[in-house]
Each structure stands twice: as structure tokens, then as C-alpha cells.
Protein backbone atom coordinates (compact mmCIF):
# COMPACT_ATOMS: atom_id res chain seq x y z
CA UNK A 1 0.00 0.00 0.00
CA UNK A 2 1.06 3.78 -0.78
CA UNK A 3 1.77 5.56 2.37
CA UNK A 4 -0.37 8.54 2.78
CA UNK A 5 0.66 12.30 3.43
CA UNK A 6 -1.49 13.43 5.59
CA UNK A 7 0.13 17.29 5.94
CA UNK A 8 1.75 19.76 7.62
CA UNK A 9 1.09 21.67 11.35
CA UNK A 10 2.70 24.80 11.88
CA UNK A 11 3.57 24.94 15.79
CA UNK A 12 4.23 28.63 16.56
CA UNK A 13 5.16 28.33 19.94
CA UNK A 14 8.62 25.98 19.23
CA UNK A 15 8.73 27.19 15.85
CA UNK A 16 8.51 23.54 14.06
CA UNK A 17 6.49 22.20 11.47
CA UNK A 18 5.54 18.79 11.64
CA UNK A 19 5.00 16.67 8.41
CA UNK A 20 2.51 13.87 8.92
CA UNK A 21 2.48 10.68 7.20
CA UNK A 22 0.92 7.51 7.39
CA UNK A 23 3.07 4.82 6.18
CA UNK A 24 2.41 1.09 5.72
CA UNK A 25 5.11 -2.02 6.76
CA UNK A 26 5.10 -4.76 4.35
CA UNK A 27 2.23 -6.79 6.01
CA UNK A 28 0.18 -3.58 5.35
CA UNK A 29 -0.33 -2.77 8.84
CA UNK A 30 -0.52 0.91 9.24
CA UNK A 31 2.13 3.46 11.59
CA UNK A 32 2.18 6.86 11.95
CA UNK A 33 6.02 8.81 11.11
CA UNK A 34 6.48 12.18 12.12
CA UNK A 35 9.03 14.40 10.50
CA UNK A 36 9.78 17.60 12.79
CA UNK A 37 11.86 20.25 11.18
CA UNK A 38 12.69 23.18 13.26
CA UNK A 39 15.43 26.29 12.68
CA UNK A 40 18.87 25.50 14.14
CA UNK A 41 21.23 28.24 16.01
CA UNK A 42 22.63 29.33 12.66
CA UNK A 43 21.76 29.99 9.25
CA UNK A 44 21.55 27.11 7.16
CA UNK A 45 20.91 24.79 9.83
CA UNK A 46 17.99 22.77 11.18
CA UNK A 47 17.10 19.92 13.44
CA UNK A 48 14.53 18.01 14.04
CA UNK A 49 13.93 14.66 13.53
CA UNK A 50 11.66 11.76 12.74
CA UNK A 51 10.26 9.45 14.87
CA UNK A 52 7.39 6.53 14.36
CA UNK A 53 4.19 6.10 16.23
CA UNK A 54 2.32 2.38 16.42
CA UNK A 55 -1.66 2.68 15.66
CA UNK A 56 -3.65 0.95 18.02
CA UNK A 57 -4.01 -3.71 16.49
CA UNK A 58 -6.41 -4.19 14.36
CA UNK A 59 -6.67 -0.30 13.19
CA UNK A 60 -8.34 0.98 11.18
CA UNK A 61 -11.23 -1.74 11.40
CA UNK A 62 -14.08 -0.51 13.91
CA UNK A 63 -12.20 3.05 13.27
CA UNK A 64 -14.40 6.34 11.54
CA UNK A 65 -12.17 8.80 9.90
CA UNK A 66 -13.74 10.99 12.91
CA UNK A 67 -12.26 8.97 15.67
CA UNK A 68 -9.06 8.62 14.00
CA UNK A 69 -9.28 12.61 13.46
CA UNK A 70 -9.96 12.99 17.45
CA UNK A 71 -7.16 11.00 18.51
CA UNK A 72 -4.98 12.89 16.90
CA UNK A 73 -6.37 16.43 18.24
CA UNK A 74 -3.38 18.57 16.60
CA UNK A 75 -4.07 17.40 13.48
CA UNK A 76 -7.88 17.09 13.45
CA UNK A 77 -8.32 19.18 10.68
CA UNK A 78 -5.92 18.00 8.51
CA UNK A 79 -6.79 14.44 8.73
CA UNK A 80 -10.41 15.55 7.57
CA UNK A 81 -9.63 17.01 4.85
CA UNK A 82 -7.13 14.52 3.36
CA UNK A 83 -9.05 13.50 0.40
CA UNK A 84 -6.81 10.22 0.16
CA UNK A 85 -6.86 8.35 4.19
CA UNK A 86 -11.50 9.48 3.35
CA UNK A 87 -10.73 6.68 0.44
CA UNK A 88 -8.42 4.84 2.47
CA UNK A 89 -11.30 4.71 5.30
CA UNK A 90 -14.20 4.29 2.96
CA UNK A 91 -12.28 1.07 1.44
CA UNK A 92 -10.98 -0.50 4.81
CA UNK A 93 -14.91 -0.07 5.70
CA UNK A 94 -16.33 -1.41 2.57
């Protein structure tokens, strides 16, 4: 399966942004990775990083879009609008 871009948040507060993806292992089970890029202490630099988050076993069966959005308050939004995980949910529920 094609992993899935879900987007980008802007955090003001630690000036980061946060690129969203959910990715798929070989077996097709779904993970969350989470690329943070944030300035560094001179020009030219940045850091960040990218770390990977485990979904819940058995996701995304018994899962709405909506719940999926709401446990992932920060990027509610985003994950509502993303055109591609509404097909990914409407086939997973189909």
C-alpha cells in the first residue's frame, strides 16, 4: 500500500512544522512517522527529527475517519480534509 501524506502543522510556539504521514510495513499494517523540522542556532541549519508512532491492532477496522481525526487532536483538521486516508477509510470499511 502507498503511504499517505497526511500534511503539515505549523507549531508557533517551538517554531517547528511537523510533516505527517501515514506509512504502511510490508504486512500492510498501518504506523504513523512524524518528520519535525525546526530552525537551528545558525543559518543554514535545522534539526529536528523523525520518529514513528504504532496505531492501536487491528486499526483501522471498527475506526471512523472521525475517531481517527480525534485521537490525533493537533491534526484534526488536517486528517479531515485529506481526500486520500476518506478513500483509504471508505475502502478499509467497505
Amino acid at each position: 500500500m502507498k503511504d499517505i501524506e497526511i500534511g503539515w502543522f505549523h507549531d508557533e510556539e517551538h517554531y517547528m512544522n511537523t510533516k505527517l504521514t501515514m506509512c504502511f510495513r510490508d504486512d500492510g499494517v498501518p504506523y504513523l512517522r512524524y518528520e519535525d523540522f525546526c530552525p537551528g542556532i545558525s543559518a543554514g541549519n535545522s534539526m529536528g527529527g523523525t520518529y514513528e508512532r504504532e496505531l492501536p491492532e487491528g486499526f483501522p477496522k471498527g475506526w471512523t475517519l472521525e475517531e481517527f481525526a480525534e485521537s490525533r487532536p493537533r491534526y484534526h483538521d488536517l486528517i479531515l480534509e485529506n481526500e486520500a486516508l476518506k478513500k483509504y477509510f471508505r475502502d478499509q470499511h467497505d
